[in-house]
N, C-alpha and C. Protein backbone atom coordinates (compact mmCIF):
# COMPACT_ATOMS: atom_id res chain seq x y z
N UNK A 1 8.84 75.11 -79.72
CA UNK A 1 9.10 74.49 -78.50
C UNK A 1 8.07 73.41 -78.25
N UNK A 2 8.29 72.21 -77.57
CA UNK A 2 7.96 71.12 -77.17
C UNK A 2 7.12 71.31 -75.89
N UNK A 3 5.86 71.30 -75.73
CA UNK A 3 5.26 71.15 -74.22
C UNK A 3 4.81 69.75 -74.02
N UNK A 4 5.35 69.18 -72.78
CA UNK A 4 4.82 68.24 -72.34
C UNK A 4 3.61 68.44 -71.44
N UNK A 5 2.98 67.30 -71.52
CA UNK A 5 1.98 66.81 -70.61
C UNK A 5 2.41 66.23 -69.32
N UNK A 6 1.86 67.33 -68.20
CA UNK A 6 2.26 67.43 -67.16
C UNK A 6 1.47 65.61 -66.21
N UNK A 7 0.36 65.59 -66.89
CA UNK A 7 -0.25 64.32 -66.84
C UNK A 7 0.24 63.09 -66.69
N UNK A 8 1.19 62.92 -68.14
CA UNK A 8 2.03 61.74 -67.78
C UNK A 8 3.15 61.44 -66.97
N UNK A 9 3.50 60.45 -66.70
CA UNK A 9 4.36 60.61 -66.15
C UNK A 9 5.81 60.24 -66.64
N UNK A 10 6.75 60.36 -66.41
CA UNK A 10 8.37 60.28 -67.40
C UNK A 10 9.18 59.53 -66.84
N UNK A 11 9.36 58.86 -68.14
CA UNK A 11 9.81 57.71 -67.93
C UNK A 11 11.70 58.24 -68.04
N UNK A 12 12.43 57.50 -67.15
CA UNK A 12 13.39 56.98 -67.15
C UNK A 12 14.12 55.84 -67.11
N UNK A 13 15.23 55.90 -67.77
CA UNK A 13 15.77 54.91 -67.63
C UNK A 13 17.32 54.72 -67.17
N UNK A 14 17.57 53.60 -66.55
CA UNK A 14 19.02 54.15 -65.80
C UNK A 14 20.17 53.15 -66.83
N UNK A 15 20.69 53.43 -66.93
CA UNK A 15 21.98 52.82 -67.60
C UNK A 15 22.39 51.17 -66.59
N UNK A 16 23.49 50.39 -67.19
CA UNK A 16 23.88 49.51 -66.64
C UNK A 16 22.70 48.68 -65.80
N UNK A 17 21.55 48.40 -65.54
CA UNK A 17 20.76 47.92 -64.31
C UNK A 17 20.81 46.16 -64.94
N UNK A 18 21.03 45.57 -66.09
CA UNK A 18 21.43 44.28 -66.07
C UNK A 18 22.71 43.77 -65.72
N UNK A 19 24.23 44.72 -65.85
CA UNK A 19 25.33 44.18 -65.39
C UNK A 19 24.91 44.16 -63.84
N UNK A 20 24.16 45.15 -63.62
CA UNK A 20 24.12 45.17 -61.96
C UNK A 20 24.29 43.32 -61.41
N UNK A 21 22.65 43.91 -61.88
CA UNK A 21 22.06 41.98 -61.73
C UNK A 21 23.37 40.93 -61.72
N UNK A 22 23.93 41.11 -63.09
CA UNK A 22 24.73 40.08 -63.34
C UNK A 22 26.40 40.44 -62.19
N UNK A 23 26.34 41.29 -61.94
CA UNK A 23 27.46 41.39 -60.69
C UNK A 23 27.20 40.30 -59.89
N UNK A 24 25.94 41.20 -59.25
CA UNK A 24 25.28 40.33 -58.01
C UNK A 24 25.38 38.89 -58.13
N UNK A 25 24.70 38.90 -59.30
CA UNK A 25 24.58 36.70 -59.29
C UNK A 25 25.92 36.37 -59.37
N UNK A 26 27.16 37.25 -59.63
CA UNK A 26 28.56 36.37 -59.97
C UNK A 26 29.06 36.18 -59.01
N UNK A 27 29.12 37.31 -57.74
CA UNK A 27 29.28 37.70 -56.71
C UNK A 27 28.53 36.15 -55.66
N UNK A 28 27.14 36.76 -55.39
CA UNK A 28 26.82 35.61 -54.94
C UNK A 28 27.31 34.04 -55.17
N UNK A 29 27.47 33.50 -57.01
CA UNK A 29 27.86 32.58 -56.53
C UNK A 29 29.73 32.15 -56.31
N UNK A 30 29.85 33.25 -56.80
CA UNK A 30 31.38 32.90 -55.96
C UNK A 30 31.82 32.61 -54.75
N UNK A 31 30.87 33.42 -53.91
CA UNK A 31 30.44 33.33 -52.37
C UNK A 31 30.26 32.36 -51.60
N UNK A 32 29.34 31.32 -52.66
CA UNK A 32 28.91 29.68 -52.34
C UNK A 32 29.84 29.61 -52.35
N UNK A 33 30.90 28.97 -53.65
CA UNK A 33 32.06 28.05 -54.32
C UNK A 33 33.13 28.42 -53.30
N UNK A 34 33.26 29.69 -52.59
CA UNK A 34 34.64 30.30 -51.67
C UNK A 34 34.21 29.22 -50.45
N UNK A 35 33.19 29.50 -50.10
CA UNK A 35 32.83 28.63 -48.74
C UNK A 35 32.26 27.54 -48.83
N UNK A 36 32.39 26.61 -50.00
CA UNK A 36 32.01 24.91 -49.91
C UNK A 36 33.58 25.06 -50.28
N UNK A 37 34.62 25.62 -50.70
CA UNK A 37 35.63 25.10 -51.04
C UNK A 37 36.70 24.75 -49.46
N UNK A 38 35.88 26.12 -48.51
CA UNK A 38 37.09 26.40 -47.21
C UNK A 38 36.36 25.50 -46.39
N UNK A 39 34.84 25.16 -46.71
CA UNK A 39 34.18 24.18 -45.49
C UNK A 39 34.78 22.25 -46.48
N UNK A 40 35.49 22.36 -47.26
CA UNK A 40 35.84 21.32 -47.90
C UNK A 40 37.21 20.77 -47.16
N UNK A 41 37.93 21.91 -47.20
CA UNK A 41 38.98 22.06 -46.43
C UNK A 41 39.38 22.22 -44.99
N UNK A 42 38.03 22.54 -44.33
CA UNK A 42 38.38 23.08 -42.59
C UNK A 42 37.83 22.31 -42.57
N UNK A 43 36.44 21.73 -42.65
CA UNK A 43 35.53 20.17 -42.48
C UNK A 43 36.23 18.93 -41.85
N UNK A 44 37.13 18.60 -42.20
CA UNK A 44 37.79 17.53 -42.30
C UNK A 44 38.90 17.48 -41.07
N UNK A 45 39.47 18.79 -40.98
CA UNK A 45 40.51 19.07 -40.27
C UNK A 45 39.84 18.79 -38.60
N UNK A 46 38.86 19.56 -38.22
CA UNK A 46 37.84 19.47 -37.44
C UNK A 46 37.62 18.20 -36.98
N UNK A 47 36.82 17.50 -37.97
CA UNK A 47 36.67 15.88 -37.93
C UNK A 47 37.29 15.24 -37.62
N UNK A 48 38.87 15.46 -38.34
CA UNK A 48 40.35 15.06 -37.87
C UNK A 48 39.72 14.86 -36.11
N UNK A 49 40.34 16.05 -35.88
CA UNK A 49 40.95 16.49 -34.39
C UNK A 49 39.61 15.96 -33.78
N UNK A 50 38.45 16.04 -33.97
CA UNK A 50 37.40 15.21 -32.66
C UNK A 50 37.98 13.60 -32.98
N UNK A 51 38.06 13.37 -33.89
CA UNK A 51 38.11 11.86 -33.87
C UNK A 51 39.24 11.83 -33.15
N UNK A 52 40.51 12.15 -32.95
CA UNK A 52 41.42 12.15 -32.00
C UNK A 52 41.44 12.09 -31.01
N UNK A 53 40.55 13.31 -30.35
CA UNK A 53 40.29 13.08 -28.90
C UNK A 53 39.39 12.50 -28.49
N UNK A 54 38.28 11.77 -29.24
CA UNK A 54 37.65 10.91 -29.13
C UNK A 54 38.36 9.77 -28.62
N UNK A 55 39.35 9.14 -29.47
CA UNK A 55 40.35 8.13 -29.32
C UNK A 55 40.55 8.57 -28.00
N UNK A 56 41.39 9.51 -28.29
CA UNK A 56 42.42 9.41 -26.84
C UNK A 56 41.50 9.27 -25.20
N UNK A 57 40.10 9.69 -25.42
CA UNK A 57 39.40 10.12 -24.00
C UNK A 57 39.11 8.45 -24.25
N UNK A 58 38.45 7.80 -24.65
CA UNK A 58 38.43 6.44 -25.05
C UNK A 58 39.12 5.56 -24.39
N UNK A 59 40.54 5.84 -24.41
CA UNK A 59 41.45 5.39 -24.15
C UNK A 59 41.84 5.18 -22.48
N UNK A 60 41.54 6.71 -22.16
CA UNK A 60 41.69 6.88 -21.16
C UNK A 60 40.49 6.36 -19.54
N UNK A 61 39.46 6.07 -20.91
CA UNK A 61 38.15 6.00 -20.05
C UNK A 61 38.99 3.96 -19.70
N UNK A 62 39.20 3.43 -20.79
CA UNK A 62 39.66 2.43 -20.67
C UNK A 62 40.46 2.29 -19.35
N UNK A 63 41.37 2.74 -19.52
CA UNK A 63 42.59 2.73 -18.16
C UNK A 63 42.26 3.23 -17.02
N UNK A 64 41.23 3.76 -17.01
CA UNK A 64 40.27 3.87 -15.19
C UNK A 64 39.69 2.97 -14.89
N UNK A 65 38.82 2.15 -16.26
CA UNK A 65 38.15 1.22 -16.03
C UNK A 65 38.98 0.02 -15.41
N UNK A 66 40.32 -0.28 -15.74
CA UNK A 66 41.12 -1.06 -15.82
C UNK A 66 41.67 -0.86 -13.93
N UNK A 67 41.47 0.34 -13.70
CA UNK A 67 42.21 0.76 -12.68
C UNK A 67 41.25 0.82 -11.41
N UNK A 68 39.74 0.69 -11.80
CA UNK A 68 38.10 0.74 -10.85
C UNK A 68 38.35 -0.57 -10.60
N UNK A 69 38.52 -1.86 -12.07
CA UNK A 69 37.84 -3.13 -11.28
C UNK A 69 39.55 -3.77 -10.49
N UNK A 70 40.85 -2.96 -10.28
CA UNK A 70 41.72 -3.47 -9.41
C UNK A 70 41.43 -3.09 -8.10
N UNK A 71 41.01 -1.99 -8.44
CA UNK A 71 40.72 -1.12 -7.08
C UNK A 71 39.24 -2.17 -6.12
N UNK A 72 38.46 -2.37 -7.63
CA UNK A 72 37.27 -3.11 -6.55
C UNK A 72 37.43 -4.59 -6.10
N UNK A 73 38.91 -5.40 -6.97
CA UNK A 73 39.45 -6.37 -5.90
C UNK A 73 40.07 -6.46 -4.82
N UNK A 74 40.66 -5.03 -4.68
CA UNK A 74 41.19 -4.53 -3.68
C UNK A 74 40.43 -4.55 -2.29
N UNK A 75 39.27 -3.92 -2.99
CA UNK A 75 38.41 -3.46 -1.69
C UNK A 75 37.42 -4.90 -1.30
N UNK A 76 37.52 -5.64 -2.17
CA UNK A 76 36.94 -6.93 -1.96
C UNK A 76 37.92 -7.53 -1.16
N UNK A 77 39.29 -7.84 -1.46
CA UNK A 77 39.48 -8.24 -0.86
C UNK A 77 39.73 -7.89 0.83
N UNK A 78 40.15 -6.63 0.95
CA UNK A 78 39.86 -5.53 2.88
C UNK A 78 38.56 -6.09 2.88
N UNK A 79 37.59 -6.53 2.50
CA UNK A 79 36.98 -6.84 3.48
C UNK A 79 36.32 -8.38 3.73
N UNK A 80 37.25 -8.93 2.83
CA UNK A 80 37.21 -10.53 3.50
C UNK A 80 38.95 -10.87 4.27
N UNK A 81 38.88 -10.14 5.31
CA UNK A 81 40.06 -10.09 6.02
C UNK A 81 39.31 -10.31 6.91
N UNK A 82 40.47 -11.70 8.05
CA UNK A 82 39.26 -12.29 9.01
C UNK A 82 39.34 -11.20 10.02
N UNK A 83 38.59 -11.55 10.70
CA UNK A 83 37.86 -10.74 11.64
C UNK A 83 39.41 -10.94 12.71
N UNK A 84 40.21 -11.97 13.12
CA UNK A 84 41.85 -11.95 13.95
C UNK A 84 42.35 -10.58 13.41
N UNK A 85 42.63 -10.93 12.11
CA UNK A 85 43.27 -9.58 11.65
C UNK A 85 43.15 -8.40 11.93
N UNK A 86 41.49 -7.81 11.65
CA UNK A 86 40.98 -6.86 11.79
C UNK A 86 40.93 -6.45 13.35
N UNK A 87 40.99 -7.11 14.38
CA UNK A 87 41.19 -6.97 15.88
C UNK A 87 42.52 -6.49 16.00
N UNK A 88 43.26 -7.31 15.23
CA UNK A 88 45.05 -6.93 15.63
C UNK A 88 45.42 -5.09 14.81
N UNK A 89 44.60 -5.26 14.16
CA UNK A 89 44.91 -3.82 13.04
C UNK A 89 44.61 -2.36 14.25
N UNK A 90 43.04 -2.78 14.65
CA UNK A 90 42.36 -1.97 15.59
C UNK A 90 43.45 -1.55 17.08
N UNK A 91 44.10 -2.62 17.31
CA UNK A 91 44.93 -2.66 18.30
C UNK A 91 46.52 -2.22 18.12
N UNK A 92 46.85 -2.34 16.99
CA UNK A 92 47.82 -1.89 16.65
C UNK A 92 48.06 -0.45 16.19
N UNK A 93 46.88 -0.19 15.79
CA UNK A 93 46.55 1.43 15.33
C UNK A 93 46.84 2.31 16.35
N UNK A 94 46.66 1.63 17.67
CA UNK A 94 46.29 2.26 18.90
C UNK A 94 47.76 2.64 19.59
N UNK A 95 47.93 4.04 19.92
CA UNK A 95 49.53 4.26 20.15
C UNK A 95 49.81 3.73 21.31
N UNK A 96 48.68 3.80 22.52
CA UNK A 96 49.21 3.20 23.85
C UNK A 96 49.25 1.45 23.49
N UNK A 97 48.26 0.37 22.84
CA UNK A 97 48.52 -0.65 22.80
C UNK A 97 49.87 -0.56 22.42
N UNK A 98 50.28 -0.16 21.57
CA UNK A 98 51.55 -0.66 20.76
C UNK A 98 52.64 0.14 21.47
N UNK A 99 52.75 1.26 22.70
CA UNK A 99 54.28 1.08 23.31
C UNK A 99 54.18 0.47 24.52
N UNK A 100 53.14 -0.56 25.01
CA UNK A 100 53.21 -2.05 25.57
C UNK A 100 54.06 -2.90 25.28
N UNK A 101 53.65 -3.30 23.76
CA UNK A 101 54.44 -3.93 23.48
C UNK A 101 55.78 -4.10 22.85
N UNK A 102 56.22 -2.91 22.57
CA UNK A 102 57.39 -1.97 21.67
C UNK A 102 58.16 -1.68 22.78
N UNK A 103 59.45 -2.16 23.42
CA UNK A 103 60.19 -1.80 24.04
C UNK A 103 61.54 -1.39 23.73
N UNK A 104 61.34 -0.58 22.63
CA UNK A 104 62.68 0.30 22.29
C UNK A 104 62.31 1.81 22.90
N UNK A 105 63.21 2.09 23.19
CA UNK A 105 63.18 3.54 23.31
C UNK A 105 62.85 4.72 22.39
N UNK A 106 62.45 5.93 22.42
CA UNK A 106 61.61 6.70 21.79
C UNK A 106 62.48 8.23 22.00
N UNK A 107 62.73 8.82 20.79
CA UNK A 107 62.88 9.84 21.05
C UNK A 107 62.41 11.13 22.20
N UNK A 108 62.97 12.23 22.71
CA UNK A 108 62.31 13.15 24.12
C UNK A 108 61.05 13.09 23.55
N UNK A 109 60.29 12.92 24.51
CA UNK A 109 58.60 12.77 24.71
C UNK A 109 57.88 11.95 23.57
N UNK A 110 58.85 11.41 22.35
CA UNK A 110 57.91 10.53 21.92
C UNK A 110 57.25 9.18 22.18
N UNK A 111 56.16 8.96 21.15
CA UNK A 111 55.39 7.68 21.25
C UNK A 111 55.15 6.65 20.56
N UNK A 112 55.56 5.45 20.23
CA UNK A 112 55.73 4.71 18.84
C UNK A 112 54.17 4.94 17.92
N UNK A 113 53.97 5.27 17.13
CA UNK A 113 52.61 4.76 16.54
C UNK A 113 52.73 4.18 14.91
N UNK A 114 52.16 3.60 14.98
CA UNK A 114 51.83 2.93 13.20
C UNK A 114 50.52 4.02 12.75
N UNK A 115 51.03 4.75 11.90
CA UNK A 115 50.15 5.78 10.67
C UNK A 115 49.28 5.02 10.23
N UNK A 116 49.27 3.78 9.63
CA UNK A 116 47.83 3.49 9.17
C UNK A 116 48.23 1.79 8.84
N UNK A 117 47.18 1.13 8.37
CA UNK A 117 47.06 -0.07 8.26
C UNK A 117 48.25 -0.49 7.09
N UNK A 118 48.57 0.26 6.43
CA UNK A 118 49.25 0.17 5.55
C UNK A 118 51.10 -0.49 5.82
N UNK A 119 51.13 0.19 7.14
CA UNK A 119 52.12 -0.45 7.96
C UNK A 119 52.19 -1.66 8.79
N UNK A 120 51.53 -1.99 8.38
CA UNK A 120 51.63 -3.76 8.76
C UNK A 120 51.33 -4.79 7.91
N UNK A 121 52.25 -5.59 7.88
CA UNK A 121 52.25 -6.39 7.07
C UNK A 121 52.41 -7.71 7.96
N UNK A 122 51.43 -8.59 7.45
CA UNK A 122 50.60 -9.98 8.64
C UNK A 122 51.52 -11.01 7.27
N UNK A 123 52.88 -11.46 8.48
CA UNK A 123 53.38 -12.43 7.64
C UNK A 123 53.00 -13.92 8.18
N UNK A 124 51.97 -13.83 8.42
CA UNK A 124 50.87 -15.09 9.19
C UNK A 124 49.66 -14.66 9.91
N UNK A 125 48.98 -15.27 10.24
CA UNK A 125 47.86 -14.80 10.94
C UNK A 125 48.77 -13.87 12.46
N UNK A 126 49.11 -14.48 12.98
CA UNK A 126 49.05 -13.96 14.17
C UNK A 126 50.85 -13.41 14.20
N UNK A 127 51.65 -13.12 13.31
CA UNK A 127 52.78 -12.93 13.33
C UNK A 127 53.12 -11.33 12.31
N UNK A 128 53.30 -10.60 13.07
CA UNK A 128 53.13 -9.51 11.62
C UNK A 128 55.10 -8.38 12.04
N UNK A 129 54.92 -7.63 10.61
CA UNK A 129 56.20 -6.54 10.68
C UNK A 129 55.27 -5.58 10.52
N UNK A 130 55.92 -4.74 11.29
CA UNK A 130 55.01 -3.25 11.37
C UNK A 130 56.59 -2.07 11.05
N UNK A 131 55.50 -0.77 10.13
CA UNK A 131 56.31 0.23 9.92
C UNK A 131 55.99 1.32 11.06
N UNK A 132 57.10 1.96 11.88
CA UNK A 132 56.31 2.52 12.65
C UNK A 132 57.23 3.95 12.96
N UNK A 133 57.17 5.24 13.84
CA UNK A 133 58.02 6.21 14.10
C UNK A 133 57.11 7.13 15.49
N UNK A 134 58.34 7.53 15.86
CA UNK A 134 57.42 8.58 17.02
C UNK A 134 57.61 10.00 17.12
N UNK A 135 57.63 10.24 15.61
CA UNK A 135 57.47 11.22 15.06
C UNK A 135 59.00 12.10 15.18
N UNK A 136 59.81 11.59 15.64
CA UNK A 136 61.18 11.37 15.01
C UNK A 136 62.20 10.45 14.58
N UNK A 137 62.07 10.10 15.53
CA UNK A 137 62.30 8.53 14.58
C UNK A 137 61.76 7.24 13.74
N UNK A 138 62.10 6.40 12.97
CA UNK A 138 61.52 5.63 12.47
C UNK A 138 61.99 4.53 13.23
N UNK A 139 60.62 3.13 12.78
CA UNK A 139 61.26 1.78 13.41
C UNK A 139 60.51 1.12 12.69
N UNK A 140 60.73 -0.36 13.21
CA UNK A 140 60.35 -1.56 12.29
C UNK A 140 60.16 -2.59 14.10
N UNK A 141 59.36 -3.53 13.45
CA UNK A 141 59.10 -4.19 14.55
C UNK A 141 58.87 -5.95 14.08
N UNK A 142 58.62 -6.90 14.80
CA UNK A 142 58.86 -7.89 14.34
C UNK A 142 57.76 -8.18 15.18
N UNK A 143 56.03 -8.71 15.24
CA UNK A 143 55.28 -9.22 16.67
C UNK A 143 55.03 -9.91 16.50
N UNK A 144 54.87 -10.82 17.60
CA UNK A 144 53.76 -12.35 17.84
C UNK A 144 52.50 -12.16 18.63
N UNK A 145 51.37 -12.05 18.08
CA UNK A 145 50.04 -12.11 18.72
C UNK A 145 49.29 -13.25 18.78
N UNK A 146 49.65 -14.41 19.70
CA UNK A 146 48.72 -15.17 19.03
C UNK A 146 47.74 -15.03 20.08
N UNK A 147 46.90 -14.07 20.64
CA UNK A 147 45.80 -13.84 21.42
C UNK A 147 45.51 -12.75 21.10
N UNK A 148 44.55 -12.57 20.28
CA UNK A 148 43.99 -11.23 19.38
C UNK A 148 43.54 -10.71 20.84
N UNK A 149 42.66 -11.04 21.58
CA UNK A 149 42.19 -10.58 22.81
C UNK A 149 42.76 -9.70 23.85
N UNK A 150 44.28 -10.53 24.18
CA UNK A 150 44.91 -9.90 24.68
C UNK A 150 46.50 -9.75 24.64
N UNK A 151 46.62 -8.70 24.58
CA UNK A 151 48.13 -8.22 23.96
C UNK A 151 48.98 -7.96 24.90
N UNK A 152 49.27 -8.59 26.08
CA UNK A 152 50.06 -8.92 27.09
C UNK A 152 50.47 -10.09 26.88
N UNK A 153 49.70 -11.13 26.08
CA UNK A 153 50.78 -12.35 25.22
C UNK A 153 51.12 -11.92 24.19
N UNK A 154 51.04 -10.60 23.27
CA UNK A 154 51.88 -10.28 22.59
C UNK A 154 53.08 -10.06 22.94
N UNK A 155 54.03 -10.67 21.50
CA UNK A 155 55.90 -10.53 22.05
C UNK A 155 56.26 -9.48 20.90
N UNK A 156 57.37 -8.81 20.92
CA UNK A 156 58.14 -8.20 20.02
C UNK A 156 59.50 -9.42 19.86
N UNK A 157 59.66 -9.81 18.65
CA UNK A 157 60.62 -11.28 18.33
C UNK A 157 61.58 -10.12 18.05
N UNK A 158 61.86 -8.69 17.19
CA UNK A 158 62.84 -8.23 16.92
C UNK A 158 61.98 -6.87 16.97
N UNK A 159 63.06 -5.74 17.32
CA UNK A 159 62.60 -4.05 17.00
C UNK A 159 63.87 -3.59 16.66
N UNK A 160 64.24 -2.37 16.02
CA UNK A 160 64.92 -1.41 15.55
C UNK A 160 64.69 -0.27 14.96
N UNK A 161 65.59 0.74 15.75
CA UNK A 161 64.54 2.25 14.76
C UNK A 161 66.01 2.90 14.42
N UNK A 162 66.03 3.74 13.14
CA UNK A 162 66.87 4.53 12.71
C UNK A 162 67.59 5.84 13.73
């Protein structure tokens, strides 16, 4: 019989431990090549679609811009509106000035008023058509102001309401 020496120590050895290795490294780099192949392929798609909506917000930034500087001739121009105008607007806004001069009749208990500036339209300085209702009916009006001051020389030339 064989006695060993309890001293040394014993060696083993395990089977397969280089295919291991070589798994691993095949493994790993397949791993790369799978995902530079799908980031080759999704990469682009991605890129695609921002560049798209890039465009399109682009686009859109355009057509506000387009739609700010109408808007800011707009507002340039409200406020080089002469100062006649702007008296007659103030006065016309006003529901008692305007059934002074509005002598059509008004639905039970109504009152003619013009909603907003938007309803008058100044087909001369001192000559305007107004959109107007007393909240049941609608009308149209035809005026002559030529005394912004005072609207007792205002005339109604024509009225009619639906």
């Amino acid at each position: 019989m064989i006695e060993s020496d309890s001293s040394e120590p014993t060696k083993s050895t395990s089977k397969g431990g280089f295919s291991k290795v070589l798994i691993g490294i095949i493994a790993f780099v397949l791993g790369i090549g799978i995902g530079a192949v799908g980031f080759y392929f999704l990469g682009p798609v991605s890129h695609t679609n921002f560049e798209k909506e890039l465009s399109e917000k682009t686009k859109q930034i355009k057509i506000l811009g387009t739609k700010i500087d109408s808007l800011s001739a707009e507002l340039k121009q409200a406020k080089e509106i002469s100062p006649s105008y702007t008296a007659i607007l103030k006065k016309i806004l006003d529901p008692d000035t305007l059934n002074e001069i509005i002598s059509l009749g008004t639905a039970v208990g109504g009152q003619w008023s013009v909603k907003s500036s938007d309803d008058v339209v100044f087909l001369e300085e001192n000559l305007l058509y107004l959109r107007m209702d007393d909240g049941h009916l609608a009308g149209m009006a035809l005026v002559k102001a030529p005394d912004t001051g005072d609207t007792k020389s205002w005339r109604t030339l024509w009225s009619e309401y639906e």
